[in-house]
PDB file of N, CA and C in Angstrom:
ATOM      1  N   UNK A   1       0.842  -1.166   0.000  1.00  0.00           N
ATOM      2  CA  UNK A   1       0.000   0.000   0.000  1.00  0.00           C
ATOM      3  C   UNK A   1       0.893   1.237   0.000  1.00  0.00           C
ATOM      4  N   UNK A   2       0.752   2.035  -0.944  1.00  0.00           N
ATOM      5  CA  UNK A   2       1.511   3.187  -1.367  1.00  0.00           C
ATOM      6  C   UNK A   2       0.269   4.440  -0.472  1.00  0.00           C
ATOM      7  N   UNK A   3       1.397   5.504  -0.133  1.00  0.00           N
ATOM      8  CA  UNK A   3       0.734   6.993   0.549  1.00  0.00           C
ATOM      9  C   UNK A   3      -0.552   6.968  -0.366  1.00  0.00           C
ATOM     10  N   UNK A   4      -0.108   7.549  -1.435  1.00  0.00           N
ATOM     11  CA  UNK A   4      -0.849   8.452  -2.565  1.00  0.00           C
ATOM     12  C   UNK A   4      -2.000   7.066  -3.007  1.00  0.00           C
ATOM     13  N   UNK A   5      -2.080   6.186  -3.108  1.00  0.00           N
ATOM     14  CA  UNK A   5      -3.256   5.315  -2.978  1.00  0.00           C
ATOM     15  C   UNK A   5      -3.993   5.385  -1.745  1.00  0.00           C
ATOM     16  N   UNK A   6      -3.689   5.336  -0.930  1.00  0.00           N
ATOM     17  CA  UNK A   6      -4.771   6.151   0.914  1.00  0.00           C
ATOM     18  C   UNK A   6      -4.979   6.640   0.035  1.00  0.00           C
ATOM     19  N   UNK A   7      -4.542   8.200   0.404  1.00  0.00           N
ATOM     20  CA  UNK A   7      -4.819   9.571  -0.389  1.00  0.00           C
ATOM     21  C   UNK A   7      -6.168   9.155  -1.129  1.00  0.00           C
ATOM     22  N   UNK A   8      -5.703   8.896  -2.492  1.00  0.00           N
ATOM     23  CA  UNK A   8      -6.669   8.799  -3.392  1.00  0.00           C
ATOM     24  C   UNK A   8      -8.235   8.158  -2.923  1.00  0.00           C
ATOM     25  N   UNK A   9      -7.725   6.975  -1.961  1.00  0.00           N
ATOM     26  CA  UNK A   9      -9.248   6.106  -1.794  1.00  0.00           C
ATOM     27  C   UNK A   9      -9.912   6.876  -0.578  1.00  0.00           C
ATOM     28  N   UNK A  10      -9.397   7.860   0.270  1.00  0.00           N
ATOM     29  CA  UNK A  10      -9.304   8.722   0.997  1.00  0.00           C
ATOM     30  C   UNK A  10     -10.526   9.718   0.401  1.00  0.00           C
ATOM     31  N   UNK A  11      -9.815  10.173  -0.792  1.00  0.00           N
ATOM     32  CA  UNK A  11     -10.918  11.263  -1.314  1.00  0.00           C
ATOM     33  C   UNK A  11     -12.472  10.411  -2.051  1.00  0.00           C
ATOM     34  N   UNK A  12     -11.744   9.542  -2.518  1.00  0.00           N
ATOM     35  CA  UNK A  12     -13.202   8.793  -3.436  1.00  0.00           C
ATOM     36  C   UNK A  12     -14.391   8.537  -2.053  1.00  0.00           C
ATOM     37  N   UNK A  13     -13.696   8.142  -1.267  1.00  0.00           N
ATOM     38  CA  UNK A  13     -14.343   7.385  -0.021  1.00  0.00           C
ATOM     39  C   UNK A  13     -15.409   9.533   0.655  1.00  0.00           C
ATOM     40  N   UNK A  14     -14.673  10.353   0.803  1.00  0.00           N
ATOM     41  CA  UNK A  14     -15.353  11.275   0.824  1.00  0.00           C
ATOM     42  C   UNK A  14     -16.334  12.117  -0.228  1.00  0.00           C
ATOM     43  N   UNK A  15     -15.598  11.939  -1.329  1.00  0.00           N
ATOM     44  CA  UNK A  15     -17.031  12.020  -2.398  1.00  0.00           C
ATOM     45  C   UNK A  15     -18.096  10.990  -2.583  1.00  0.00           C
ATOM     46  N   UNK A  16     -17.885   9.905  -2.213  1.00  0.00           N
ATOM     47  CA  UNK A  16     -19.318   9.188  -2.182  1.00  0.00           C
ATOM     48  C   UNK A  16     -19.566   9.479  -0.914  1.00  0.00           C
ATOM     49  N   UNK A  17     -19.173   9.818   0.163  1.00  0.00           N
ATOM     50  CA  UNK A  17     -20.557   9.848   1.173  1.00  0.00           C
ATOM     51  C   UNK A  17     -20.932  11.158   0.801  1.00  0.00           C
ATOM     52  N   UNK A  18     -20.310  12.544   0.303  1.00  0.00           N
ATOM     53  CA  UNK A  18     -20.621  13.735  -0.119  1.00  0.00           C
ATOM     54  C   UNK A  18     -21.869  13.018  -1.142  1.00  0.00           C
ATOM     55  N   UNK A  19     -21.964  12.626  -2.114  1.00  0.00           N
ATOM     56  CA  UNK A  19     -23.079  12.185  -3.206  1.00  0.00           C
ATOM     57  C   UNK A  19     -23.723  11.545  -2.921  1.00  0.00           C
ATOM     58  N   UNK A  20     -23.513  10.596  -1.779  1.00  0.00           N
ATOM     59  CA  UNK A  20     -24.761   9.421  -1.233  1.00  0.00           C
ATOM     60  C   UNK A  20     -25.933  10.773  -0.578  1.00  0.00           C
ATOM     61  N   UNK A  21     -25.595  11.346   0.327  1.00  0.00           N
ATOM     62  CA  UNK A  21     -26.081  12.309   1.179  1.00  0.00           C
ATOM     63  C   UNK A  21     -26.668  13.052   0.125  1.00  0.00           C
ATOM     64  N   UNK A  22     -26.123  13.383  -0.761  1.00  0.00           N
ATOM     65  CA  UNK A  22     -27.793  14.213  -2.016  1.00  0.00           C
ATOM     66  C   UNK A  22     -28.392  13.525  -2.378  1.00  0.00           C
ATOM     67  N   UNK A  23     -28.032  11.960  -2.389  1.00  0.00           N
ATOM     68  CA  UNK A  23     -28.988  11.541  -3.225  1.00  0.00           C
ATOM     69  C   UNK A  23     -30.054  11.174  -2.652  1.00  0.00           C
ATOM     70  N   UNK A  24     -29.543  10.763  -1.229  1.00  0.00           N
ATOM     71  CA  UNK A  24     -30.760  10.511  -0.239  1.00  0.00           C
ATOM     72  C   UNK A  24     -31.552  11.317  -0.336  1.00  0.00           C
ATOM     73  N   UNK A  25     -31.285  12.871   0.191  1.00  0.00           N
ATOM     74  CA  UNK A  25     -31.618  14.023   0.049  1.00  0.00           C
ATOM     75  C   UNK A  25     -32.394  14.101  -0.798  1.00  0.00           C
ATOM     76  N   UNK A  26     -32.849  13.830  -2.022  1.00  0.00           N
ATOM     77  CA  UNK A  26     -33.180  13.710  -3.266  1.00  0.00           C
ATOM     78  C   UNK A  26     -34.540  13.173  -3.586  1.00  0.00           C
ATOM     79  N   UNK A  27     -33.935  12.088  -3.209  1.00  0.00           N
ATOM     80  CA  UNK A  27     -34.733  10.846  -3.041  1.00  0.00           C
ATOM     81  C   UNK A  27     -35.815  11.064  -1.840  1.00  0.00           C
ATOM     82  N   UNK A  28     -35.789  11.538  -0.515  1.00  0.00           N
ATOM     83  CA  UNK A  28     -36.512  12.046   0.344  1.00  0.00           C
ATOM     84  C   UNK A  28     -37.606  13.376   0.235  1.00  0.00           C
ATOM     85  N   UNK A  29     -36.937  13.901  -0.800  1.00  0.00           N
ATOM     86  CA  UNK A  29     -37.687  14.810  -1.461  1.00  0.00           C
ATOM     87  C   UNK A  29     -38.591  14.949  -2.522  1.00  0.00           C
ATOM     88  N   UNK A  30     -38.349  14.780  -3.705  1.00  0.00           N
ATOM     89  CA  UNK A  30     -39.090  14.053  -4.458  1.00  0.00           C
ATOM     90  C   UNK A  30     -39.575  12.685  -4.782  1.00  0.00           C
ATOM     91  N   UNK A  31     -40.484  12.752  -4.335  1.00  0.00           N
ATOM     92  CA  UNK A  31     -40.939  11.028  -4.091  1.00  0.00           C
ATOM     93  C   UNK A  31     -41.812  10.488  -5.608  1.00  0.00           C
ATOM     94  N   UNK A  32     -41.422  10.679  -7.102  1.00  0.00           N
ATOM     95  CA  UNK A  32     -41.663  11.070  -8.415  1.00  0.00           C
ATOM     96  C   UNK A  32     -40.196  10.029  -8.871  1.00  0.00           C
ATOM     97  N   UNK A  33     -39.019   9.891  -7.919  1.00  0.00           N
ATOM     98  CA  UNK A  33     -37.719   9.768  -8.561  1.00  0.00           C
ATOM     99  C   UNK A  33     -36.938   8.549  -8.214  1.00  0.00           C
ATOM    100  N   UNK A  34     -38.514   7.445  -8.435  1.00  0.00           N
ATOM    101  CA  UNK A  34     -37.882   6.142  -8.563  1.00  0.00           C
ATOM    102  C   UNK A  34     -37.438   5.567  -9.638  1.00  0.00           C
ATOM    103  N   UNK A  35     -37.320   6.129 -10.878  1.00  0.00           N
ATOM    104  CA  UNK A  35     -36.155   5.279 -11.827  1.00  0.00           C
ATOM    105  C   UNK A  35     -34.679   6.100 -11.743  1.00  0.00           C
ATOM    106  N   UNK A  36     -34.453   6.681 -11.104  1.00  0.00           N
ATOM    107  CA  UNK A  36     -33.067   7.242 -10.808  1.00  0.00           C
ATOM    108  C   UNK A  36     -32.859   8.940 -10.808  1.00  0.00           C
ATOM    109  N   UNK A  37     -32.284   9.556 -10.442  1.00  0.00           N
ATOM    110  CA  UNK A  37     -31.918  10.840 -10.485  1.00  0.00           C
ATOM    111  C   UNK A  37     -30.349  10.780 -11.533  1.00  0.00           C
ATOM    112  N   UNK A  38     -29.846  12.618 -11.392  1.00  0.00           N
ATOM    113  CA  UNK A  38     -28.553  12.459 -11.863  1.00  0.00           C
ATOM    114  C   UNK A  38     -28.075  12.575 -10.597  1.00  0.00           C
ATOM    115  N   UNK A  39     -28.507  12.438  -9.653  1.00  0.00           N
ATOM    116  CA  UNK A  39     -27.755  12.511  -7.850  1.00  0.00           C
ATOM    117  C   UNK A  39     -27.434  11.594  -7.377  1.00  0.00           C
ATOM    118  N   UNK A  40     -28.965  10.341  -7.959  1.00  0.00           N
ATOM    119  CA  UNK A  40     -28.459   8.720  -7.576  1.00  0.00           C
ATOM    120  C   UNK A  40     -27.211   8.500  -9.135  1.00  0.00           C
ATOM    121  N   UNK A  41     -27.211   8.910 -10.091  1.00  0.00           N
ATOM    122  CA  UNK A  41     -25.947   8.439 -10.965  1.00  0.00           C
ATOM    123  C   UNK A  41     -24.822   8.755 -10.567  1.00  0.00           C
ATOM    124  N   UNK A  42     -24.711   9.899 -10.200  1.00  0.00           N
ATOM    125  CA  UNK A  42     -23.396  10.216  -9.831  1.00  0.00           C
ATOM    126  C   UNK A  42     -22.877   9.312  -8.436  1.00  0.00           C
ATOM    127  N   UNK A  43     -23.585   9.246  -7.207  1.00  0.00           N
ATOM    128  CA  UNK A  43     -23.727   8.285  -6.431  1.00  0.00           C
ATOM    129  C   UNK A  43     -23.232   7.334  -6.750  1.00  0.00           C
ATOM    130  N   UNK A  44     -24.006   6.217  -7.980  1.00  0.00           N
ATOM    131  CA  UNK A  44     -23.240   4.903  -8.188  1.00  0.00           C
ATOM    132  C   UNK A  44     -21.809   5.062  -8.629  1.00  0.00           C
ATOM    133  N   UNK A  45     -21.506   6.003  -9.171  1.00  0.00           N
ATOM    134  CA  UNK A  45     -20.169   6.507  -9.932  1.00  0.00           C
ATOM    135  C   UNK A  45     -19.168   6.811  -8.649  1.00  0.00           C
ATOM    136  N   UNK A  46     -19.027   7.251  -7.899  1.00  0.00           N
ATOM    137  CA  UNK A  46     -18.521   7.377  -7.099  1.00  0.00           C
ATOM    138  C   UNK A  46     -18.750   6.240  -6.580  1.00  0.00           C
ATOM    139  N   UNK A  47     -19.536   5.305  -6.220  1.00  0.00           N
ATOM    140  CA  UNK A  47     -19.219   4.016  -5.465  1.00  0.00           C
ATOM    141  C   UNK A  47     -18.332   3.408  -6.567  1.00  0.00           C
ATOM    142  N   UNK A  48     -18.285   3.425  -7.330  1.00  0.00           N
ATOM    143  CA  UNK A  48     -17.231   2.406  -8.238  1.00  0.00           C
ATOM    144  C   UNK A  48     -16.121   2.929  -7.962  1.00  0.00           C
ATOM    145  N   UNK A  49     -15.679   3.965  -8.347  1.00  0.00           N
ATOM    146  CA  UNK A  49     -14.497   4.544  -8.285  1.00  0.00           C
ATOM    147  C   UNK A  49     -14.176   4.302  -7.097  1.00  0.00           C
ATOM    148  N   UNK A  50     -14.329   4.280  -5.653  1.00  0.00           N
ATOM    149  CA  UNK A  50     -14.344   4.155  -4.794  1.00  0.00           C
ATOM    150  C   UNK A  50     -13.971   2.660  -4.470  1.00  0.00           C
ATOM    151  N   UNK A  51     -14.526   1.653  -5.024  1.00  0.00           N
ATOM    152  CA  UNK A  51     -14.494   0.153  -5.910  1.00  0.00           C
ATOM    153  C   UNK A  51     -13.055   0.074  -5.766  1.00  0.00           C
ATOM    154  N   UNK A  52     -12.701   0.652  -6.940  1.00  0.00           N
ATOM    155  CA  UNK A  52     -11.841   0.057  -7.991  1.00  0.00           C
ATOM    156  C   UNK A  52     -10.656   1.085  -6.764  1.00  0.00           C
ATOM    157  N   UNK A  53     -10.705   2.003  -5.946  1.00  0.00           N
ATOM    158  CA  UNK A  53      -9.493   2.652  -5.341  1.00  0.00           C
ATOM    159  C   UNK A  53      -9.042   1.588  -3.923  1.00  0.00           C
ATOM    160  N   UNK A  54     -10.085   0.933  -3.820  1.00  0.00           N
ATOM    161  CA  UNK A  54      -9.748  -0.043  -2.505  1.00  0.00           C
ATOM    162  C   UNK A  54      -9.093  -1.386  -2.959  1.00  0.00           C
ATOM    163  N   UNK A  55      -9.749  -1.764  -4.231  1.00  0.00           N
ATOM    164  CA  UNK A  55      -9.020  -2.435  -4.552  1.00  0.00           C
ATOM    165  C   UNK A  55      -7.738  -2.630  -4.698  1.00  0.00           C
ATOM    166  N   UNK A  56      -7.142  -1.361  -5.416  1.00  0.00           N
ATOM    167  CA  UNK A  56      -6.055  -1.048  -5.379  1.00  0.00           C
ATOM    168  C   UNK A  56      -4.967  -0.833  -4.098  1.00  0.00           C
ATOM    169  N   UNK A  57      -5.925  -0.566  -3.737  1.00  0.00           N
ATOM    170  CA  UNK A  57      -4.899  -0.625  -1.863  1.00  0.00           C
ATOM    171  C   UNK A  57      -4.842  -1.691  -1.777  1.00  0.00           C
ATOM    172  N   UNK A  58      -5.748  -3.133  -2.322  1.00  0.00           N
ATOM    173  CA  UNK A  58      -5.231  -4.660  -2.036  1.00  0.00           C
ATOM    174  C   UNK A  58      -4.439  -5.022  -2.728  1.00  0.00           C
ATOM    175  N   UNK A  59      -4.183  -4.628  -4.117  1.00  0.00           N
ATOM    176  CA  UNK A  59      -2.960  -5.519  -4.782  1.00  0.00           C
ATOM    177  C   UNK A  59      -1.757  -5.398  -3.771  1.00  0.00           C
ATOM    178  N   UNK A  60      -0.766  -5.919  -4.084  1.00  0.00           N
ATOM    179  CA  UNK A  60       0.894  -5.985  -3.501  1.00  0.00           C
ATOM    180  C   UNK A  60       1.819  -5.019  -4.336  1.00  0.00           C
TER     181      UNK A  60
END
């Protein structure tokens, strides 16, 4: 595990709870916005990235 990989999964890991939290938000609000928002997209997008940065803290 390299610094700058933290770092990185560090920030992904704070932009998805930053985007989960609108989307909830969102979602609690307009109750019209069950096939998805662009608040829940961005959301899943950030969970991947987020994905793929932890992963990376597992390789060797």
């Amino acid at each position: 595990m390299k610094r700058d990989q933290l770092l990185e999964a560090m920030e992904d890991a704070h932009r998805f709870l930053t985007t989960a939290r609108l989307a909830e938000n969102r979602l609690k609000v307009d109750k019209y916005a069950v096939c998805g928002t662009k608040e829940t997209a961005t959301c899943k997008r950030a969970s991947m990235d987020l994905t793929r940065s932890l992963a990376r803290l597992r390789k060797p």
